[in-house]
C-alpha atoms as a PDB file:
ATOM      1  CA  UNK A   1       7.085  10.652 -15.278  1.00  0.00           C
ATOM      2  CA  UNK A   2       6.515  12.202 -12.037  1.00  0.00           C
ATOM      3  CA  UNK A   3       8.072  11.540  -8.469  1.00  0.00           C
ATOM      4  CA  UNK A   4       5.851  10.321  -5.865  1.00  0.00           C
ATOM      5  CA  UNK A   5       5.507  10.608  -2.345  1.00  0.00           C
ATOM      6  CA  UNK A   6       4.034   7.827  -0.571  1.00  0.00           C
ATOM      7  CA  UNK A   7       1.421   8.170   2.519  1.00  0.00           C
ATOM      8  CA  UNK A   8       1.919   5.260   5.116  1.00  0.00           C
ATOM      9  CA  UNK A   9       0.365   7.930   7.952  1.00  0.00           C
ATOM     10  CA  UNK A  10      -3.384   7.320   8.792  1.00  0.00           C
ATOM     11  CA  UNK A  11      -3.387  10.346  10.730  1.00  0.00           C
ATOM     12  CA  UNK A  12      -5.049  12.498   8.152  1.00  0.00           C
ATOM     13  CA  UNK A  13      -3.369  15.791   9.813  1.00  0.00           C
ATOM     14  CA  UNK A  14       0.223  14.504   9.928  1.00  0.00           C
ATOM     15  CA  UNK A  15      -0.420  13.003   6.334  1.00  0.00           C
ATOM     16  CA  UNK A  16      -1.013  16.817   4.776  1.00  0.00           C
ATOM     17  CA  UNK A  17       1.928  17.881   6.763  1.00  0.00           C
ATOM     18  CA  UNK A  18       4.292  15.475   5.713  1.00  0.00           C
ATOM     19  CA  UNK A  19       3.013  15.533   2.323  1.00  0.00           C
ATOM     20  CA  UNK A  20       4.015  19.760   2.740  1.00  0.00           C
ATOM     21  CA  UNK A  21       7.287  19.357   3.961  1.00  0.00           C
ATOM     22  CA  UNK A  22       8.274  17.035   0.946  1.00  0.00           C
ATOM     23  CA  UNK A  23       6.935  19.112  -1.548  1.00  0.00           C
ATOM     24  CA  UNK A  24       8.924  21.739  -0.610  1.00  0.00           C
ATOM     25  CA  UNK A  25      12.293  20.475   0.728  1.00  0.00           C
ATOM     26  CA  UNK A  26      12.489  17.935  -2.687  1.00  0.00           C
ATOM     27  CA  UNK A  27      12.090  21.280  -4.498  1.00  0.00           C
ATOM     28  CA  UNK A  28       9.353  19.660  -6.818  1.00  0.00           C
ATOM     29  CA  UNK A  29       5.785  21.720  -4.986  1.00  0.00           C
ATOM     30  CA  UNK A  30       3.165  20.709  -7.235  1.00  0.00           C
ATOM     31  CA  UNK A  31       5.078  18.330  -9.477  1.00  0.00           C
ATOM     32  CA  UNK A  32       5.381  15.612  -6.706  1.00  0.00           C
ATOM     33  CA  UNK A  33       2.641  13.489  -6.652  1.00  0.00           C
ATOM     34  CA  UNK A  34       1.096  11.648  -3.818  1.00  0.00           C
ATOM     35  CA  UNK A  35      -0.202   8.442  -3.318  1.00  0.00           C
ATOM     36  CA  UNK A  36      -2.147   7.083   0.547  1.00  0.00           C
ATOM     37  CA  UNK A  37      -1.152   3.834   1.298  1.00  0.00           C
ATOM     38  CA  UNK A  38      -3.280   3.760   4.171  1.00  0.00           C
ATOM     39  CA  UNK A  39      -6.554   4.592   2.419  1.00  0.00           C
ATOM     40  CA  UNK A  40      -5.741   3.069  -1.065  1.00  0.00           C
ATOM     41  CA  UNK A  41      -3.064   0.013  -1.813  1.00  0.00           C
ATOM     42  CA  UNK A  42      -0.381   0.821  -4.463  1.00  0.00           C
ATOM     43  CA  UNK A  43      -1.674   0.239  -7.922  1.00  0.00           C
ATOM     44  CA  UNK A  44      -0.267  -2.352 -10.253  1.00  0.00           C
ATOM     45  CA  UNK A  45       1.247  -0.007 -12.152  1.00  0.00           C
ATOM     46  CA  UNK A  46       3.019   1.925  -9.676  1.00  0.00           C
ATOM     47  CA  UNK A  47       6.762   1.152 -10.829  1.00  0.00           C
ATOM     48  CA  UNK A  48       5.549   2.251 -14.435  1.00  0.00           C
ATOM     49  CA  UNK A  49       3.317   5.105 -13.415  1.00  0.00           C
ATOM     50  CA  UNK A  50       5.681   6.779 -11.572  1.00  0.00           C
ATOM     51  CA  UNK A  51       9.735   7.702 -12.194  1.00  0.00           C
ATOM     52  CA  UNK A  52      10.533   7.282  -8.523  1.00  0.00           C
ATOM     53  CA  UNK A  53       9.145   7.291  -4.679  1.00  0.00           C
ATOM     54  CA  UNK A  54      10.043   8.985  -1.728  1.00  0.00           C
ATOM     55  CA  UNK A  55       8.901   6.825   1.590  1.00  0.00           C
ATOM     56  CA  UNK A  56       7.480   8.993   4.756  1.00  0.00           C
ATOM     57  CA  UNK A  57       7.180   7.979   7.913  1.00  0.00           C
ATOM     58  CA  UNK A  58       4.374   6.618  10.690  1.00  0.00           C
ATOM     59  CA  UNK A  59       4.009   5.773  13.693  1.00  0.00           C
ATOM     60  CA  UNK A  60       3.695   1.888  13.026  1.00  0.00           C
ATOM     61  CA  UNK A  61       6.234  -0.332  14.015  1.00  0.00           C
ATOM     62  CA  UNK A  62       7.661  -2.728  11.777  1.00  0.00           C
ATOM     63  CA  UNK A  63       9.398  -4.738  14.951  1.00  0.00           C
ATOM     64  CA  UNK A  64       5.759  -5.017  16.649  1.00  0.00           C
ATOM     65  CA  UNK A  65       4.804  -9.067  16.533  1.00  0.00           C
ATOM     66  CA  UNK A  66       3.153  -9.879  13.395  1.00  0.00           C
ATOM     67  CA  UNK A  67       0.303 -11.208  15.075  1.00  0.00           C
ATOM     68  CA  UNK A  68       0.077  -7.280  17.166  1.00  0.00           C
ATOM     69  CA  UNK A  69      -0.149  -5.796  12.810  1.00  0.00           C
ATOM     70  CA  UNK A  70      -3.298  -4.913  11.980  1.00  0.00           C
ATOM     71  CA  UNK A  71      -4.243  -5.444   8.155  1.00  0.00           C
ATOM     72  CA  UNK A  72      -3.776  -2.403   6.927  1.00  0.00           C
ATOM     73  CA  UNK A  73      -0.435  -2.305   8.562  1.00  0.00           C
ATOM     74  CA  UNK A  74       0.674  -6.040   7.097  1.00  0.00           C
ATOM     75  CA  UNK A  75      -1.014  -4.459   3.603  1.00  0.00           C
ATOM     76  CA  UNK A  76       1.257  -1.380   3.505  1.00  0.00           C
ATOM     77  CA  UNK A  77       4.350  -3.140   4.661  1.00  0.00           C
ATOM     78  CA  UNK A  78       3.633  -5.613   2.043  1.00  0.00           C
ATOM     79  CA  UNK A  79       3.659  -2.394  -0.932  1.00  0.00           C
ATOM     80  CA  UNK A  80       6.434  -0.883   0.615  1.00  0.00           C
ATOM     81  CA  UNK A  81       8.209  -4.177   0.050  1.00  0.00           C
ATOM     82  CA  UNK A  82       6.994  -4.353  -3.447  1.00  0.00           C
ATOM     83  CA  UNK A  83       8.452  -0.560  -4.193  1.00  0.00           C
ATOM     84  CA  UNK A  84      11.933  -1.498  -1.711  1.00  0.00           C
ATOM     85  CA  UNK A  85      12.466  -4.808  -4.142  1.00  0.00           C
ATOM     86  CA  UNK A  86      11.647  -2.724  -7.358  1.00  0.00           C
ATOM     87  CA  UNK A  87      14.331   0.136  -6.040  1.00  0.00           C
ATOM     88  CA  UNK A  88      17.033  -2.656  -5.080  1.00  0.00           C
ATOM     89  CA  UNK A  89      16.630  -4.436  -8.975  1.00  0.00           C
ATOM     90  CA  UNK A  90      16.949  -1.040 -10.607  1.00  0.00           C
ATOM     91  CA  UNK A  91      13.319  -0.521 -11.818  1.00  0.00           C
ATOM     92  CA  UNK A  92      12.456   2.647 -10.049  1.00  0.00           C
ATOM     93  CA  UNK A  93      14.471   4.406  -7.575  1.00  0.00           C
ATOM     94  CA  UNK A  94      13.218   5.158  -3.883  1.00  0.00           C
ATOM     95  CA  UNK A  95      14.097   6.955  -0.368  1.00  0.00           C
ATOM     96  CA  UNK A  96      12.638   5.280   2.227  1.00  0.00           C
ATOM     97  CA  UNK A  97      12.823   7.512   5.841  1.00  0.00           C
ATOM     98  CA  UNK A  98      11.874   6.307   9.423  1.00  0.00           C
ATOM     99  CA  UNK A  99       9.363   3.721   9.672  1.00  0.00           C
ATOM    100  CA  UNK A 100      10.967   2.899   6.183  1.00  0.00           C
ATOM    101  CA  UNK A 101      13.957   2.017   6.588  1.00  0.00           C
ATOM    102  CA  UNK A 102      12.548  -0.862   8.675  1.00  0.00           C
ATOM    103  CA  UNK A 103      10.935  -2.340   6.151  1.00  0.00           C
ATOM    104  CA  UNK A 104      13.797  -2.330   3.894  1.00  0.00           C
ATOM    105  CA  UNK A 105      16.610  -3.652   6.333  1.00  0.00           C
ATOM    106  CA  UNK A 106      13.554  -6.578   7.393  1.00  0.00           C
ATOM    107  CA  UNK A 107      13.037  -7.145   3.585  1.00  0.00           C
ATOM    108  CA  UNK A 108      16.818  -7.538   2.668  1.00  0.00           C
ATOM    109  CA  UNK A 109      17.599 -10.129   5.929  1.00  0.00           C
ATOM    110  CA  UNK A 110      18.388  -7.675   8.650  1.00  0.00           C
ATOM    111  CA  UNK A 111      17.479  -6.897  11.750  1.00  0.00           C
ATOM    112  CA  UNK A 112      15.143  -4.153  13.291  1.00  0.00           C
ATOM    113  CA  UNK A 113      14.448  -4.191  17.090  1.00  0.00           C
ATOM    114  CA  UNK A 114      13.557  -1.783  19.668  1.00  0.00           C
ATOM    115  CA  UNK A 115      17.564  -1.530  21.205  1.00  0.00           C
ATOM    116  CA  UNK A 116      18.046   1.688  19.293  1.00  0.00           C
ATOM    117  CA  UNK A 117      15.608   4.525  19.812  1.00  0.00           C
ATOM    118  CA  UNK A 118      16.558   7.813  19.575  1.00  0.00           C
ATOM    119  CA  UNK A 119      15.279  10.873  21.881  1.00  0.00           C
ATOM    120  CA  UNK A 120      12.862  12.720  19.934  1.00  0.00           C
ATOM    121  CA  UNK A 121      14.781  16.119  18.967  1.00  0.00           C
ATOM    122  CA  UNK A 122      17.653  17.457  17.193  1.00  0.00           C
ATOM    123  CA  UNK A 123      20.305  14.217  16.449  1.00  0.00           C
ATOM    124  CA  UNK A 124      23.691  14.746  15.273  1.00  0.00           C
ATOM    125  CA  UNK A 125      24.907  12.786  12.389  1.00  0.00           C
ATOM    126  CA  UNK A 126      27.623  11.641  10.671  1.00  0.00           C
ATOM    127  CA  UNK A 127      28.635  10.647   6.940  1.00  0.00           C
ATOM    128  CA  UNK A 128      30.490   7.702   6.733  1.00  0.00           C
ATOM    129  CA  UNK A 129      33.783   7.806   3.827  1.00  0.00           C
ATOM    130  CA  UNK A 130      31.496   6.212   1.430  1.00  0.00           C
ATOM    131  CA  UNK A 131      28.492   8.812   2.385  1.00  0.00           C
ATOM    132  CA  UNK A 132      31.161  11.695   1.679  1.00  0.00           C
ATOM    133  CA  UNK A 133      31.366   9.682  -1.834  1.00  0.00           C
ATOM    134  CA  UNK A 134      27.548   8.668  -2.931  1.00  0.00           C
ATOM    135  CA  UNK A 135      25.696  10.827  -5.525  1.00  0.00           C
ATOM    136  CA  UNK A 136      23.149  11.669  -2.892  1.00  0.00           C
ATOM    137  CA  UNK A 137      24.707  12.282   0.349  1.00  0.00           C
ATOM    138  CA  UNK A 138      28.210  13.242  -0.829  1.00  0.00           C
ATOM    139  CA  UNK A 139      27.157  17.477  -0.857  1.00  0.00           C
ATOM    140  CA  UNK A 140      26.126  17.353   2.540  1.00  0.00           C
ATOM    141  CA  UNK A 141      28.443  18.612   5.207  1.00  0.00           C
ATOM    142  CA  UNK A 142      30.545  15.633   6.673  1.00  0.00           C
ATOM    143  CA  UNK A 143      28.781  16.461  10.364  1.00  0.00           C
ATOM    144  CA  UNK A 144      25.231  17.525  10.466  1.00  0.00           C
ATOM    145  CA  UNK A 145      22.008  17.491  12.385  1.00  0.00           C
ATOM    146  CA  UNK A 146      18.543  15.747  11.504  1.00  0.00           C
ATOM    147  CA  UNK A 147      15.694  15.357  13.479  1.00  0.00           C
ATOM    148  CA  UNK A 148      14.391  12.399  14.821  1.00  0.00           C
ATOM    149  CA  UNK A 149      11.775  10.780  16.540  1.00  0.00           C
ATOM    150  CA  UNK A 150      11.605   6.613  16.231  1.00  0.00           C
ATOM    151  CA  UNK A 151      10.847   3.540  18.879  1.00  0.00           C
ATOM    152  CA  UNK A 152      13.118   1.070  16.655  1.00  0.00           C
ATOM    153  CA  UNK A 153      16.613   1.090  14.794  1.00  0.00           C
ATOM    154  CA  UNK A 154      19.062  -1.676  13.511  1.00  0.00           C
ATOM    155  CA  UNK A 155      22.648  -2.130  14.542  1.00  0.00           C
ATOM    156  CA  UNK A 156      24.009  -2.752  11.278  1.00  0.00           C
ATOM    157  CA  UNK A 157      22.689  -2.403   7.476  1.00  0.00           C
ATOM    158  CA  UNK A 158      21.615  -5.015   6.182  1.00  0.00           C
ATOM    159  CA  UNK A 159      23.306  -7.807   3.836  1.00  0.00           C
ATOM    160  CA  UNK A 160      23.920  -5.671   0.245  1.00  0.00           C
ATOM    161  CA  UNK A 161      23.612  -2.281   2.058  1.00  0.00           C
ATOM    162  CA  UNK A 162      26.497   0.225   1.990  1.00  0.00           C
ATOM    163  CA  UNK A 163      25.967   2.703   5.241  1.00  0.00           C
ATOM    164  CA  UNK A 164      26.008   6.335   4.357  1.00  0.00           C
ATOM    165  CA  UNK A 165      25.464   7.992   8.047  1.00  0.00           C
ATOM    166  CA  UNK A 166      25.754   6.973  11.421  1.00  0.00           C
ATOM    167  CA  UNK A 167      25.773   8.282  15.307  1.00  0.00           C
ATOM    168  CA  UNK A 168      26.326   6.524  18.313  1.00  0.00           C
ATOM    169  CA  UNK A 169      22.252   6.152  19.393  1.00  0.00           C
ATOM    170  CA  UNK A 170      21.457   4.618  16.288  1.00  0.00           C
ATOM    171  CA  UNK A 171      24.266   3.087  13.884  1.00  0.00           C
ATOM    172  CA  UNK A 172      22.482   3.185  10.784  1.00  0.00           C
ATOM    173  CA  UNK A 173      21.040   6.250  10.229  1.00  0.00           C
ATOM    174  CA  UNK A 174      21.404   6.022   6.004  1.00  0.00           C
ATOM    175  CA  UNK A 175      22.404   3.451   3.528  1.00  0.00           C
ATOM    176  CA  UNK A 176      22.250   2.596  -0.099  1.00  0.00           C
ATOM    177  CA  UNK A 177      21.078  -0.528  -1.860  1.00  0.00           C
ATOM    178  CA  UNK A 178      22.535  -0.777  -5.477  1.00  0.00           C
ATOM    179  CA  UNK A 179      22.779   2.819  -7.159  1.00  0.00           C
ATOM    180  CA  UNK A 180      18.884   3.531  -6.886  1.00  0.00           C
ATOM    181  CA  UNK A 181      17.514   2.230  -3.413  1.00  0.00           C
ATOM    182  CA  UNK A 182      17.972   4.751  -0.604  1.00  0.00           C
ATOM    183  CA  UNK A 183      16.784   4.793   3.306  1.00  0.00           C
ATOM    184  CA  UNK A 184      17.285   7.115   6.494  1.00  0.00           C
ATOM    185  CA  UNK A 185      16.468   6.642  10.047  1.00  0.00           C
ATOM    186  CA  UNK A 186      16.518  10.440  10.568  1.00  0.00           C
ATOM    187  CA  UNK A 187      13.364  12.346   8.374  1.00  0.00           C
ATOM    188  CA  UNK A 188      15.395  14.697   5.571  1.00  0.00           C
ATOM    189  CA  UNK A 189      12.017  16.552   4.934  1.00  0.00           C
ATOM    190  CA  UNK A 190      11.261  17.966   8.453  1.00  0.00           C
ATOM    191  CA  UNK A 191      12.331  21.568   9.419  1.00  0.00           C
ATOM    192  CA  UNK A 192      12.224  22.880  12.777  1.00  0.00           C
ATOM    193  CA  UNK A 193       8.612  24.291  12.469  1.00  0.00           C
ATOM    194  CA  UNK A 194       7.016  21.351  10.728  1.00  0.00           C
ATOM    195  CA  UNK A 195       8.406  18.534  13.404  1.00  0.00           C
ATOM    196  CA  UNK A 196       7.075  20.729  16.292  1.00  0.00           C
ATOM    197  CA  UNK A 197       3.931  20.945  14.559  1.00  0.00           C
ATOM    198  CA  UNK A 198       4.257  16.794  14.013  1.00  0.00           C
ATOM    199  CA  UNK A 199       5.300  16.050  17.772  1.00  0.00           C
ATOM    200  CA  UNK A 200       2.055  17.807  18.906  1.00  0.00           C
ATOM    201  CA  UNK A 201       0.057  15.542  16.835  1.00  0.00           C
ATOM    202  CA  UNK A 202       1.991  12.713  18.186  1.00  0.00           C
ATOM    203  CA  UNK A 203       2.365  14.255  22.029  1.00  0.00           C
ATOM    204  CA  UNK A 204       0.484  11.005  23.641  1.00  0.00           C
ATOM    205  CA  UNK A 205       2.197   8.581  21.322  1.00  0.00           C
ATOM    206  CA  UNK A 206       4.534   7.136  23.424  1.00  0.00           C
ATOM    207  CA  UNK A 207       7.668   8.910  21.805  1.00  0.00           C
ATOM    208  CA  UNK A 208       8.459  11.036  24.708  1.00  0.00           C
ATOM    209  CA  UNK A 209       7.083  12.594  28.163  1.00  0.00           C
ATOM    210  CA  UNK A 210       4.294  14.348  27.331  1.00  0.00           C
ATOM    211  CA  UNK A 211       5.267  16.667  30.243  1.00  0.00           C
ATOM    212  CA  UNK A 212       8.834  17.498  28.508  1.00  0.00           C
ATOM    213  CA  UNK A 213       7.106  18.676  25.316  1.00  0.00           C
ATOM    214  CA  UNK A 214       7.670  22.274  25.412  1.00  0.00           C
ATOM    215  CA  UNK A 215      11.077  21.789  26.170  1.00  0.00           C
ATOM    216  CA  UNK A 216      11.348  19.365  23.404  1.00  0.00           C
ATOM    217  CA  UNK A 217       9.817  22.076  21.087  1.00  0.00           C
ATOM    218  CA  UNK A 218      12.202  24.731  22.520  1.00  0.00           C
ATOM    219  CA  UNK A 219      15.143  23.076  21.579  1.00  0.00           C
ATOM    220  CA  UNK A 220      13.746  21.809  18.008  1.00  0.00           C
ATOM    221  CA  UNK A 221      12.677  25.321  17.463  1.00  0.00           C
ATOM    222  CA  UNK A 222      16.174  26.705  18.360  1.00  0.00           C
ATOM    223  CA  UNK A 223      18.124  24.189  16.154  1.00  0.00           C
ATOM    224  CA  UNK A 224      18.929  25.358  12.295  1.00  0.00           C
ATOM    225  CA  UNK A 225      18.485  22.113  10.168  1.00  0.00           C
ATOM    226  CA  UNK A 226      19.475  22.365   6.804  1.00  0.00           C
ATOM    227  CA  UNK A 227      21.793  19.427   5.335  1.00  0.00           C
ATOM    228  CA  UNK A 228      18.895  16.955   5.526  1.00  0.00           C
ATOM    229  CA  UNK A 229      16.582  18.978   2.811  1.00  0.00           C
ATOM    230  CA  UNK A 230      19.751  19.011   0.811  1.00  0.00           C
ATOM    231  CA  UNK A 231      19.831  15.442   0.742  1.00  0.00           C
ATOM    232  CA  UNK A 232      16.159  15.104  -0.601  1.00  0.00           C
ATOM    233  CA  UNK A 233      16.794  17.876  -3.327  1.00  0.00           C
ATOM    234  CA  UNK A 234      20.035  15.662  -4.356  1.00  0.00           C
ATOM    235  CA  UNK A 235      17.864  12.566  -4.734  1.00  0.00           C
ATOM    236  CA  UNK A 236      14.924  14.480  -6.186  1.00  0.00           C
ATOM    237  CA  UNK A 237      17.668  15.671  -9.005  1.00  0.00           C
ATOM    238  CA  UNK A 238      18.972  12.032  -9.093  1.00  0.00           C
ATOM    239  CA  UNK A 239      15.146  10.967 -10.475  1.00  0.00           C
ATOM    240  CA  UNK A 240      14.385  13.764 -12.175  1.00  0.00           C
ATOM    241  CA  UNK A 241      17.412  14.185 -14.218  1.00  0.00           C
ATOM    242  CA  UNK A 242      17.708  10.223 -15.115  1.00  0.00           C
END
């Protein structure tokens, strides 16, 4: 069975370049299916259909007020819950990155607010002793930069989690749930060219100055990323190989 990647952006443009940079840094190009929560709920036989999921991100909040949510943002939190549960049993497996990773640490009792942006940009990151030890994060170099972009964080992982990377903006940048349920604040499939090309979509979205963004792009552009692809190969392998 294939891995999929699942679609929460409903910016079609951002969608077909997220989609991209997952088919290539997972390794899997053509072999990774896709799947558009935004224009099509998850089908009832996702968890069988499918061998595992890898989560991307979008630029809804999951700490906006429930009653701010539109539907089709209350309907794809509600899948992504459905996929995060299935993950944390053992039925599937799952990487859930950015907007994500709040909907996991909600789901499992803990708490995402807006105390921990990050600047939008390069972010350096650090594996904690049991990230130097977990099948999936435990190649990548014990320092390392990601890129980033986010309006929310949590503090701490939430009850069950193990924490896998950290930095001082946002504590919990990756954890594990069980052996098969994985999330990351940071976005393992962006390079340097494909976030610049996703922070001009999202110039007037309230991430940053619009007025800073060529300097933002500068320095993204200058940066060499490459320990965050590693870590979507590793859990590409992890699915694949099962």
């Amino acid at each position: 069975m294939p891995l999929v990647y699942l679609c929460v952006r409903p910016e079609a443009d951002a969608a077909r370049a997220e989609h991209a940079s997952f088919r290539a840094e997972t390794g899997l190009g053509d072999d990774l299916d896709v799947h558009d929560l935004t224009r099509a709920p998850l089908p009832g036989d996702a968890i069988d259909r499918w061998s595992g999921f890898v989560v991307g991100g979008s630029p809804f909040n999951v700490s906006d007020p429930e009653s701010a949510k539109s539907d089709l943002q209350r309907r794809v939190e509600a899948d992504l819950e459905r996929v995060a549960a299935a993950a944390a049993d053992a039925e599937t497996a799952a990487l859930f990155t950015c907007y994500g990773i709040g909907v996991v640490t909600r789901m499992l009792g803990g708490e995402v607010s807006r105390a921990f942006p990050e600047p939008t940009g390069p972010a350096t990151v650090g594996l904690t002793a049991h990230g130097e030890r977990d099948a999936v994060t435990g190649g990548l170099a014990h320092t390392f930069t990601a890129l980033s972009a986010h309006k929310e964080g949590a503090g701490a992982v939430p009850p069950g989690a193990v924490l896998l990377a950290t930095n001082e903006a946002c504590p919990v940048q990756a954890y594990r749930v069980g052996e098969r349920l994985y999330a990351t604040q940071f976005h393992p499939e962006s390079t340097p060219l494909s976030f610049v090309e996703r922070i001009t979509i999202y110039r007037d979205g309230g991430y940053f100055d619009p007025a800073e963004y060529d300097a933002i792009a500068d320095r993204v552009r200058a940066t060499p990323v490459t320990e965050p692809g590693r870590m979507l190969r590793a859990f590409a392998r992890l699915v694949t190989e099962a």
